[in-house]
N, C-alpha and C. Protein backbone atom coordinates (compact mmCIF):
# COMPACT_ATOMS: atom_id res chain seq x y z
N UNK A 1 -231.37 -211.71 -81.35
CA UNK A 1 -230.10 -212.26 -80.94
C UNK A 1 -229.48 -213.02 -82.11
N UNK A 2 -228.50 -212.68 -81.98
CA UNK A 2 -227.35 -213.59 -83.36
C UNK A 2 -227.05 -215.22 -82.94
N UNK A 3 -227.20 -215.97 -83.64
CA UNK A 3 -226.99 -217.25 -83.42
C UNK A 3 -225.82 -217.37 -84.51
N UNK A 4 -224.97 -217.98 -83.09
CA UNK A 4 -223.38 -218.04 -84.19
C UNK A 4 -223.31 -220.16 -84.55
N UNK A 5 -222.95 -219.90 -85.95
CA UNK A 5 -222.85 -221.33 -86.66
C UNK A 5 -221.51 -221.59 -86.26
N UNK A 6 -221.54 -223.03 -85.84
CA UNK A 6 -220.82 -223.45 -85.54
C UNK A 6 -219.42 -224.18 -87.11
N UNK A 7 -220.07 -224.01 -87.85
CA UNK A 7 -219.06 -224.20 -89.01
C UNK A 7 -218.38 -222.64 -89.28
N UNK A 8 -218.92 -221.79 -88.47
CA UNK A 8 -218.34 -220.03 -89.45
C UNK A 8 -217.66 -220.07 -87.91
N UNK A 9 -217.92 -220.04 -86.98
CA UNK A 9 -216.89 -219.67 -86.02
C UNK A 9 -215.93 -220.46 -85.55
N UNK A 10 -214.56 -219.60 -85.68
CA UNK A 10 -213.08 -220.34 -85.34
C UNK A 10 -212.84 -220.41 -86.87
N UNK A 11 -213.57 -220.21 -88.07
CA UNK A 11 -212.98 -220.72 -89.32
C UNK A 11 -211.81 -219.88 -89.30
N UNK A 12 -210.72 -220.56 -90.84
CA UNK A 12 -210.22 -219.29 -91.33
C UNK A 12 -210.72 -217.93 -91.85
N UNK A 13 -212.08 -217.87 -92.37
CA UNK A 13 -212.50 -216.70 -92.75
C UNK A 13 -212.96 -215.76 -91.32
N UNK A 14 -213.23 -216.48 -90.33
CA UNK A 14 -213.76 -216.40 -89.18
C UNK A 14 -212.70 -215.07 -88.36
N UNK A 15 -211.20 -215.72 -88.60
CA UNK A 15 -209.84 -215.27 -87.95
C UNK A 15 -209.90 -213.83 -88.56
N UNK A 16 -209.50 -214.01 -90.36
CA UNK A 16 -209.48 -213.69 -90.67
C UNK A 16 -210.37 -211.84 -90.74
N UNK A 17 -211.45 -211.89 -90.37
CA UNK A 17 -212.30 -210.95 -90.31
C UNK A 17 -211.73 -210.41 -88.46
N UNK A 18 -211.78 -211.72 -87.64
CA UNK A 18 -211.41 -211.02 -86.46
C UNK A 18 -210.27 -209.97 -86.44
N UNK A 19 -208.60 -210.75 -87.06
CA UNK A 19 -207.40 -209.77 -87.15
C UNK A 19 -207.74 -208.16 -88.09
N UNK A 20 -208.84 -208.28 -88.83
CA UNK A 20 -209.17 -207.01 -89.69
C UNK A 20 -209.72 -206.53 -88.60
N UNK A 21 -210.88 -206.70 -87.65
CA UNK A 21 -211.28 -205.60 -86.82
C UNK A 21 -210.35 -205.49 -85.66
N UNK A 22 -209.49 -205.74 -85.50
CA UNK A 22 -208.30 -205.36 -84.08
C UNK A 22 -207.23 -204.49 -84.83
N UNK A 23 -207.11 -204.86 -85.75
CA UNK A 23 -206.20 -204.01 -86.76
C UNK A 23 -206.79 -202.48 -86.79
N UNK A 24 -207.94 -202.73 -87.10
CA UNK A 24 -208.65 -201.37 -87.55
C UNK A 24 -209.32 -200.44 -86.55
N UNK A 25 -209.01 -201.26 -85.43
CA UNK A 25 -210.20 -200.24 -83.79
C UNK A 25 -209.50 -199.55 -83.18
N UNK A 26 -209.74 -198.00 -82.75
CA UNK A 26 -209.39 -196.95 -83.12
C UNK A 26 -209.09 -197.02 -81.13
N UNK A 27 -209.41 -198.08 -80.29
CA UNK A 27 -209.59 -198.56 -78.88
C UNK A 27 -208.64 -198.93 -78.84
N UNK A 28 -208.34 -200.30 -79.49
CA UNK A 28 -207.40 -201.25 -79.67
C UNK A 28 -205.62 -200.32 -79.92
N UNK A 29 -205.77 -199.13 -80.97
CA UNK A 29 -204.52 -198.20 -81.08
C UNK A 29 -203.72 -197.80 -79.89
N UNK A 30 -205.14 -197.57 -79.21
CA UNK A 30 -204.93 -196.66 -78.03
C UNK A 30 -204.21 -198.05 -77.02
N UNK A 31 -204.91 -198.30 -76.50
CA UNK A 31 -204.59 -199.78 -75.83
C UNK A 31 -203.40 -200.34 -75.87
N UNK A 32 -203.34 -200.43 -77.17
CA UNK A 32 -202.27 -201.76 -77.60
C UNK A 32 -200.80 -200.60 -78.14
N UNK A 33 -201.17 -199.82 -78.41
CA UNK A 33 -199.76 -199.20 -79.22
C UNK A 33 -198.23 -199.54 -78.24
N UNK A 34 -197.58 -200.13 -79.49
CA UNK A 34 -196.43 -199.81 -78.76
C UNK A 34 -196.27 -200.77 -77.46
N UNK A 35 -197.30 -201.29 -77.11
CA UNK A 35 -197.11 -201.79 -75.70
C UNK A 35 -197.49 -203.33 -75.98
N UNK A 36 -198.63 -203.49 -76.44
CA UNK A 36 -199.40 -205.08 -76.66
C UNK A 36 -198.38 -206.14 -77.56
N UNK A 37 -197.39 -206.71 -77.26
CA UNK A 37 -196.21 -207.44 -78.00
C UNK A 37 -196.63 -208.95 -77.29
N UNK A 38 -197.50 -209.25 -76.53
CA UNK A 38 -198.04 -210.65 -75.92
C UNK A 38 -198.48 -211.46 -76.75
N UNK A 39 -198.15 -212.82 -77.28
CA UNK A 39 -198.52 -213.95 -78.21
C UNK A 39 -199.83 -214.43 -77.05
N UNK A 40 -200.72 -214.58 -77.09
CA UNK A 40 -202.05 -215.38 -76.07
C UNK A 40 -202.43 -216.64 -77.37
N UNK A 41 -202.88 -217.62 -76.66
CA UNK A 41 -203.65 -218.80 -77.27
C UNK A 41 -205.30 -218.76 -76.68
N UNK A 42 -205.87 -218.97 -77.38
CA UNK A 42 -207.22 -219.33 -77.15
C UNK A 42 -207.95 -220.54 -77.81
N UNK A 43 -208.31 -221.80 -76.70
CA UNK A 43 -208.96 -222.74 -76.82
C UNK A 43 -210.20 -223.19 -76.89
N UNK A 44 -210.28 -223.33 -78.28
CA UNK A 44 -211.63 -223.17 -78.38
C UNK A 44 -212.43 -224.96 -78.60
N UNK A 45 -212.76 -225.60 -77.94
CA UNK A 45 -213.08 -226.86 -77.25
C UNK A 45 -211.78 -227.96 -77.46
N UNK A 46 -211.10 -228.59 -78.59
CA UNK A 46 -210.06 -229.20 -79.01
C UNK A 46 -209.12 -228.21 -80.27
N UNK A 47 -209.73 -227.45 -80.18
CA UNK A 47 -208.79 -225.97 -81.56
C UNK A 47 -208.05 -225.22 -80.73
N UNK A 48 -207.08 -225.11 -80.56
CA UNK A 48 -206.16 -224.13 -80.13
C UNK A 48 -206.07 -223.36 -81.37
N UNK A 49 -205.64 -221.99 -81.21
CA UNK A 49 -205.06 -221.31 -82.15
C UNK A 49 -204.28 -219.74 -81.09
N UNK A 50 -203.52 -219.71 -82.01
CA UNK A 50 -202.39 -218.90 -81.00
C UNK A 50 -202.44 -217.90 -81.57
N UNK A 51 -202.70 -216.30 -81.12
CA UNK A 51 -202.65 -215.41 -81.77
C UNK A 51 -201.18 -214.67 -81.26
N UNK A 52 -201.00 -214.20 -82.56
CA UNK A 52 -199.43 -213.11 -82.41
C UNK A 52 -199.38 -211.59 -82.18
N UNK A 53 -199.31 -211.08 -81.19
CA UNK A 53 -199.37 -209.53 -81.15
C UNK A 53 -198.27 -208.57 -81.75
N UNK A 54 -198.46 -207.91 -82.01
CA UNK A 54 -197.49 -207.05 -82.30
C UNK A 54 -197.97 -205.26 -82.62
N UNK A 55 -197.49 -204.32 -81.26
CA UNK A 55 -197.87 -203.24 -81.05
C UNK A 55 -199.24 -202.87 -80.93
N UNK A 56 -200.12 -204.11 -80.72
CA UNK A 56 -201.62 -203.91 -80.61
C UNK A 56 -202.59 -204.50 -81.99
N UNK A 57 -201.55 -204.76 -82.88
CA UNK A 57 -201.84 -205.60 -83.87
C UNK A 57 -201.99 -207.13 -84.08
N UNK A 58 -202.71 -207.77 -84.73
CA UNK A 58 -202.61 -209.02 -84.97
C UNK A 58 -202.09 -209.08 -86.01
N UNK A 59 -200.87 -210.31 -85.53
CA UNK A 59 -199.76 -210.13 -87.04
C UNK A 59 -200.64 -211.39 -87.71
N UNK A 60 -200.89 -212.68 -86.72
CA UNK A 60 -200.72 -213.57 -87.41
C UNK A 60 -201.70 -214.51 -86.11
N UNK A 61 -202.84 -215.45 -86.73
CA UNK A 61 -203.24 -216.02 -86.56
C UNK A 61 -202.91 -218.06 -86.08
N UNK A 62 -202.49 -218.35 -85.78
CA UNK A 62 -201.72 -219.60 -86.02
C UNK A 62 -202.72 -220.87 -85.71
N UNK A 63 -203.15 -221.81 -86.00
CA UNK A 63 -204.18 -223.09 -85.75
C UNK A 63 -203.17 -223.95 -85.35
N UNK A 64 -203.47 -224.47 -84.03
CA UNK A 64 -202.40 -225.36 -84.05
C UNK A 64 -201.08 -225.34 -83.82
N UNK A 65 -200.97 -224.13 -82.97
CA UNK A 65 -199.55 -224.31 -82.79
C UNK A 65 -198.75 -224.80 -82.13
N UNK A 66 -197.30 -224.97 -82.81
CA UNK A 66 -196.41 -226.53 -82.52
C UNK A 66 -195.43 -225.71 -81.13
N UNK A 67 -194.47 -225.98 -80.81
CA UNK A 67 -193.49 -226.38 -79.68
C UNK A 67 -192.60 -224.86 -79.99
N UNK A 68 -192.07 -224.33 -81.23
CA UNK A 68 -191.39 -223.70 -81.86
C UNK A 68 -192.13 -222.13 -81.78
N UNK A 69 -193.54 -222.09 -81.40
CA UNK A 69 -194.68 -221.38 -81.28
C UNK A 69 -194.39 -220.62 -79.73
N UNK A 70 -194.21 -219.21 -79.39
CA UNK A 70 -194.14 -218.84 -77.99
C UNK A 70 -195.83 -217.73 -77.43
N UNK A 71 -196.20 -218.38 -76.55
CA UNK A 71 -197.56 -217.14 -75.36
C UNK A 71 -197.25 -217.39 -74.20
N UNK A 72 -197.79 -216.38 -73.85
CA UNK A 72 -197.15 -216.25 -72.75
C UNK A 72 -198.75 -216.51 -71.67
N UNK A 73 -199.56 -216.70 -72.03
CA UNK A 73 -200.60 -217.42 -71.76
C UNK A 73 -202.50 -217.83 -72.43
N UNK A 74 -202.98 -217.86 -71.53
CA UNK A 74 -203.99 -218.27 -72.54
C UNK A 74 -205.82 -218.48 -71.96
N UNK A 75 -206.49 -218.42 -72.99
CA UNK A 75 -208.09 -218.82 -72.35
C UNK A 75 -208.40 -219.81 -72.67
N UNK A 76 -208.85 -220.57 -72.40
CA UNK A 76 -209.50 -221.95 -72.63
C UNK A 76 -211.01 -222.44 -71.86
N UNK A 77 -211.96 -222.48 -73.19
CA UNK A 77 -213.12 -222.80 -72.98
C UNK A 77 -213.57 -224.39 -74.32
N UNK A 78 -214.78 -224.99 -74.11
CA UNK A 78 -215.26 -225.45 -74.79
C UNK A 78 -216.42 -224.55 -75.28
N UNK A 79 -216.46 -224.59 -76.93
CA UNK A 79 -217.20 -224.48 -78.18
C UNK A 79 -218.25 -223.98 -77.60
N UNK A 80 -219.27 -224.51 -76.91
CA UNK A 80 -220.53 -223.74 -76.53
C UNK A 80 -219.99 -222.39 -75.78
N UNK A 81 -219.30 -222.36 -74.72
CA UNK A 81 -219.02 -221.29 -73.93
C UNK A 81 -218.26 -220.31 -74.74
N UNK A 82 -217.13 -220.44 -75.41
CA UNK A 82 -217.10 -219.99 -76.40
C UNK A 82 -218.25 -219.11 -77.64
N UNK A 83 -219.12 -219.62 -77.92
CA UNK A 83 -219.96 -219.29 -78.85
C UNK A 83 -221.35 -218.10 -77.65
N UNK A 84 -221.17 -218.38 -76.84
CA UNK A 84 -222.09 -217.96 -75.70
C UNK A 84 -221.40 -216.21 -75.57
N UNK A 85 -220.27 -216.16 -75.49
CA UNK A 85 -219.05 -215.20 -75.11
C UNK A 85 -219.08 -214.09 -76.39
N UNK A 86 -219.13 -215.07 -77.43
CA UNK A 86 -218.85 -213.78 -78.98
C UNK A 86 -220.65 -213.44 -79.18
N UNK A 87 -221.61 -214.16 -78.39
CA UNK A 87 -222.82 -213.53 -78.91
C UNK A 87 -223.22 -212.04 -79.36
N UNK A 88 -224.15 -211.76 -79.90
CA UNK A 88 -224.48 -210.12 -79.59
C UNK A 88 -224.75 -209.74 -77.64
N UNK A 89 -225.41 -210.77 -77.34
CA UNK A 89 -225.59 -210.25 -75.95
C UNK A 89 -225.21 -211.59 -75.23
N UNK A 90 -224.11 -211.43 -74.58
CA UNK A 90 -223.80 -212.91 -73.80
C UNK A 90 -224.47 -212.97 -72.90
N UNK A 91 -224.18 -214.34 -72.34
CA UNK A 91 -225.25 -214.71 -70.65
C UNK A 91 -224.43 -213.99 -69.97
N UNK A 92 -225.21 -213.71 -68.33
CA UNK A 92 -224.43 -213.52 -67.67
C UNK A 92 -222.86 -213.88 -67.18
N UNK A 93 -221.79 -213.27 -67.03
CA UNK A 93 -220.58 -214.22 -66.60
C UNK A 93 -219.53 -214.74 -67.73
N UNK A 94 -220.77 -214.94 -68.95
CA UNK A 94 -219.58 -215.24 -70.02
C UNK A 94 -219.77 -214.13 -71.21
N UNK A 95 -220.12 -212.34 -70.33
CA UNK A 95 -219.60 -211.52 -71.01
C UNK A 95 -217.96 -210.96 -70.69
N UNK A 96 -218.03 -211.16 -70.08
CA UNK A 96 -216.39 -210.61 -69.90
C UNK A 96 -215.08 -211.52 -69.51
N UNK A 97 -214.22 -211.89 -69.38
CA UNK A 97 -212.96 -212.55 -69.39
C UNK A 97 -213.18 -212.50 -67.87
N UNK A 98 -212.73 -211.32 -66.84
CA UNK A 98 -212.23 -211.63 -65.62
C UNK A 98 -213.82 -212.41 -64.83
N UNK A 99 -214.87 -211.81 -65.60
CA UNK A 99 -216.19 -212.50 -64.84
C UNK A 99 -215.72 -214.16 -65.05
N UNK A 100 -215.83 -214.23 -65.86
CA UNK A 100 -215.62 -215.96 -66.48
C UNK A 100 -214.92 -216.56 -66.00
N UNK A 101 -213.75 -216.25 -65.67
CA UNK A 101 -212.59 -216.35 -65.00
C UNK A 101 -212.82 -217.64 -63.79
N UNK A 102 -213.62 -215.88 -63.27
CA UNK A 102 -213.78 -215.91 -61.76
C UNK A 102 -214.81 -217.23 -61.27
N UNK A 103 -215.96 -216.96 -61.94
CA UNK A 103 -216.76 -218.49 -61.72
C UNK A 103 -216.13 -219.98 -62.15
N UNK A 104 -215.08 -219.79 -63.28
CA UNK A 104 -214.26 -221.53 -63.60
C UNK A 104 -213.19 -221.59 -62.21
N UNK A 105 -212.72 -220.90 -62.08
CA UNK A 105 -211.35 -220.57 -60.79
C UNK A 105 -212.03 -220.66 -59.54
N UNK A 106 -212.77 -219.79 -59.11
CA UNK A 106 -213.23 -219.70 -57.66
C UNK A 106 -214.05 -220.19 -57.62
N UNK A 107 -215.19 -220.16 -57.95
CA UNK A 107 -216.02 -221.01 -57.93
C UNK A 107 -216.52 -222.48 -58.42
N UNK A 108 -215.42 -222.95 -59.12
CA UNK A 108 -215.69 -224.16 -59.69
C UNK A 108 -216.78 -224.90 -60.59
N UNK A 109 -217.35 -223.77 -61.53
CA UNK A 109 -218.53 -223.74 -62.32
C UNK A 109 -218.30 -223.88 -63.70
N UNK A 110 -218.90 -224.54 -64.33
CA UNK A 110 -218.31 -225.38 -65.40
C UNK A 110 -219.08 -224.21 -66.88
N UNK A 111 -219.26 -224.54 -68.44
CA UNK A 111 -219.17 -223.90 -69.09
C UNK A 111 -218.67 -221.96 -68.74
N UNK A 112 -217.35 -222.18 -68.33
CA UNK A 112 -216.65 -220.51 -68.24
C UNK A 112 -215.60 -220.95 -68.88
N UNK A 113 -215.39 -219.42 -69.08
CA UNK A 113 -213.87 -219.14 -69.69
C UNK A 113 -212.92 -219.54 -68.74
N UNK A 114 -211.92 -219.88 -68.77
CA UNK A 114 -210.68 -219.87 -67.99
C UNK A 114 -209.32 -219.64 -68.58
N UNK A 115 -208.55 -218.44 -67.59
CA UNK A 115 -207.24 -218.28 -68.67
C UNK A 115 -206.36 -219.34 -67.56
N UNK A 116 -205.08 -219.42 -68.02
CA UNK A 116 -203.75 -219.83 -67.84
C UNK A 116 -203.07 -218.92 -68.18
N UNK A 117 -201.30 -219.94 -67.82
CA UNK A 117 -200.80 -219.11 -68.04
C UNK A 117 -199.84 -218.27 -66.88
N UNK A 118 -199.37 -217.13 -67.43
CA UNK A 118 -198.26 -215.91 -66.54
C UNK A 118 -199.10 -215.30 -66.05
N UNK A 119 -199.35 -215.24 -65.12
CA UNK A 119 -200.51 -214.26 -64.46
C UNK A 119 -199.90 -212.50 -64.32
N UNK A 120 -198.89 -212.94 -63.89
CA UNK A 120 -198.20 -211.45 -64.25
C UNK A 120 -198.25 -210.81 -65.58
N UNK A 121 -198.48 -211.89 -66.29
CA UNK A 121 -198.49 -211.14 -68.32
C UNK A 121 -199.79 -210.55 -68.68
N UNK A 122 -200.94 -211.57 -67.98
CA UNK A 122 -202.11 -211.20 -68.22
C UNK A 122 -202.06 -210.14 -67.95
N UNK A 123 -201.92 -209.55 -66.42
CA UNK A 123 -202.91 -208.55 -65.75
C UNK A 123 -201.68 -206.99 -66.30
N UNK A 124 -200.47 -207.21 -66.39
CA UNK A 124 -199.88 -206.33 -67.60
C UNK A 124 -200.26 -205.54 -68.22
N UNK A 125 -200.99 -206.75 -68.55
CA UNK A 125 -201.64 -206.68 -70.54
C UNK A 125 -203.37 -206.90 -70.45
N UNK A 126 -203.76 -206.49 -69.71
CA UNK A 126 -205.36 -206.67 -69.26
C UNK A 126 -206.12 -205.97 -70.36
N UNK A 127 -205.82 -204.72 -69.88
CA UNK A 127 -206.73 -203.63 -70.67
C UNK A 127 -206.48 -203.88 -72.36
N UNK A 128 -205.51 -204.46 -72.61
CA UNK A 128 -205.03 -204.12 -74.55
C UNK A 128 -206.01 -205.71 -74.69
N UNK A 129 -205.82 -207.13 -73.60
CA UNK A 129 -206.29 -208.21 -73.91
C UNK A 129 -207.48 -208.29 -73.67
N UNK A 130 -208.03 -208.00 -72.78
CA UNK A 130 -209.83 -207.79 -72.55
C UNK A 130 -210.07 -207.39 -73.91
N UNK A 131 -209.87 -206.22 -74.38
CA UNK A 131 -209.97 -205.72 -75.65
C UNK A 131 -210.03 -206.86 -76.95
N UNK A 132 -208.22 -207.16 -76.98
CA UNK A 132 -208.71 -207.89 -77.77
C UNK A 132 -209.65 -209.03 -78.30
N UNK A 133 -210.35 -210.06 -76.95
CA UNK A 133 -210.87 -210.75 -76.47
C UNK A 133 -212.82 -209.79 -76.97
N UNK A 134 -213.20 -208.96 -76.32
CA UNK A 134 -214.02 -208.20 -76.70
C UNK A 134 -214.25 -207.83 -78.10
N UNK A 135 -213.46 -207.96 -78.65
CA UNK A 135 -213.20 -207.42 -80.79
C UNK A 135 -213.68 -208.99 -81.21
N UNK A 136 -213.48 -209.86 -80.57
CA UNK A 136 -214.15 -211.31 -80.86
C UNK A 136 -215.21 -210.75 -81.01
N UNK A 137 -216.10 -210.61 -80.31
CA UNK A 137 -217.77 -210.45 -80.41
C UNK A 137 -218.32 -209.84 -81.48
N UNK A 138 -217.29 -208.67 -81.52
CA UNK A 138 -217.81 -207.20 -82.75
C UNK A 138 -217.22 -208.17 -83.98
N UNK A 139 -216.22 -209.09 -84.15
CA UNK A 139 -215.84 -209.38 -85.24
C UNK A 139 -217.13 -210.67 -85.83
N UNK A 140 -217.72 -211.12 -84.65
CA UNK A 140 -218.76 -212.32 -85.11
C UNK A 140 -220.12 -211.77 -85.69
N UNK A 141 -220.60 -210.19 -84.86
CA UNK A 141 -222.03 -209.89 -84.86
C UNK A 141 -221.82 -208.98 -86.17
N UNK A 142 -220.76 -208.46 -86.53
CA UNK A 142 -220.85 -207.56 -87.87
C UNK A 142 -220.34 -208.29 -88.68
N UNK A 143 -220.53 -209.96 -88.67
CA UNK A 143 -220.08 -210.34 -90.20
C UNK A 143 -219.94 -212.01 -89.35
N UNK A 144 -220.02 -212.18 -88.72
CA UNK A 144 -219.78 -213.64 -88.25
C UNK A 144 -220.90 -214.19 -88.49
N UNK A 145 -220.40 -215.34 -87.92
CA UNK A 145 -221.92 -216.44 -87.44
C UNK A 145 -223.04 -215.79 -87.52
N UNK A 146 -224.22 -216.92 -88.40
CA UNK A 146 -225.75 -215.99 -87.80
C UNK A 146 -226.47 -217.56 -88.18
């Protein structure tokens, strides 16, 4: 099992390697073409960073983004759950987005993912965002955290 460092994940080199494998997945084309134009934020314990879509691409990474910044929604976890999620093999529940979801929302169970947000944008944009959300993992275990 990959043990992700907590100084390499969320870095800039971190992003950086993520937007190269969404750029380059041959899933993600399919998925996202043409259609995936959704800005999402993902909170990663006190780090926001807002990612920019464009046709299934990641244009642009943002840390921190201000008021002037538009998503149309978002996931928000703390750092461990987070790091649990991009493993090579996650725990139960915090392999997938709608699992994770489902135990912070309905069930009221604490280290999960939880999105916000347009709920109408999400589920839209499910299949291109699961995805992109999923390219997290492949972007940590082939070059991330260890």
């Amino acid at each position: 099992m990959i043990h992700v460092s907590t100084t390499e994940f969320a870095s800039h080199g971190w992003w950086e390697r993520y937007k190269e494998t969404v750029n380059d997945d041959p899933e993600m084309q399919v998925r996202g073409h043409d259609k995936f134009d959704t800005n999402f934020y993902v909170d990663i314990g006190d780090e926001r960073f807002l990612i920019e879509m464009n046709d299934g691409h990641v244009d642009d990474v943002v840390p921190d983004p201000a008021l002037n910044n538009r998503w149309e929604f978002g996931v928000e976890g703390d750092r461990e759950t987070w790091e649990e999620f991009v493993a090579e093999t996650p725990p139960a529940f915090n392999h997938e987005i709608i699992a994770s979801n489902y135990r912070a929302a309905v069930r009221n169970e604490d280290n999960r993912l939880e999105l916000t947000g347009d709920n109408k944008k999400i589920f839209q944009n499910l299949r291109a965002f699961q995805r992109a959300l999923d390219l997290m993992r492949e972007a940590n275990v082939n070059g991330g955290g260890s």
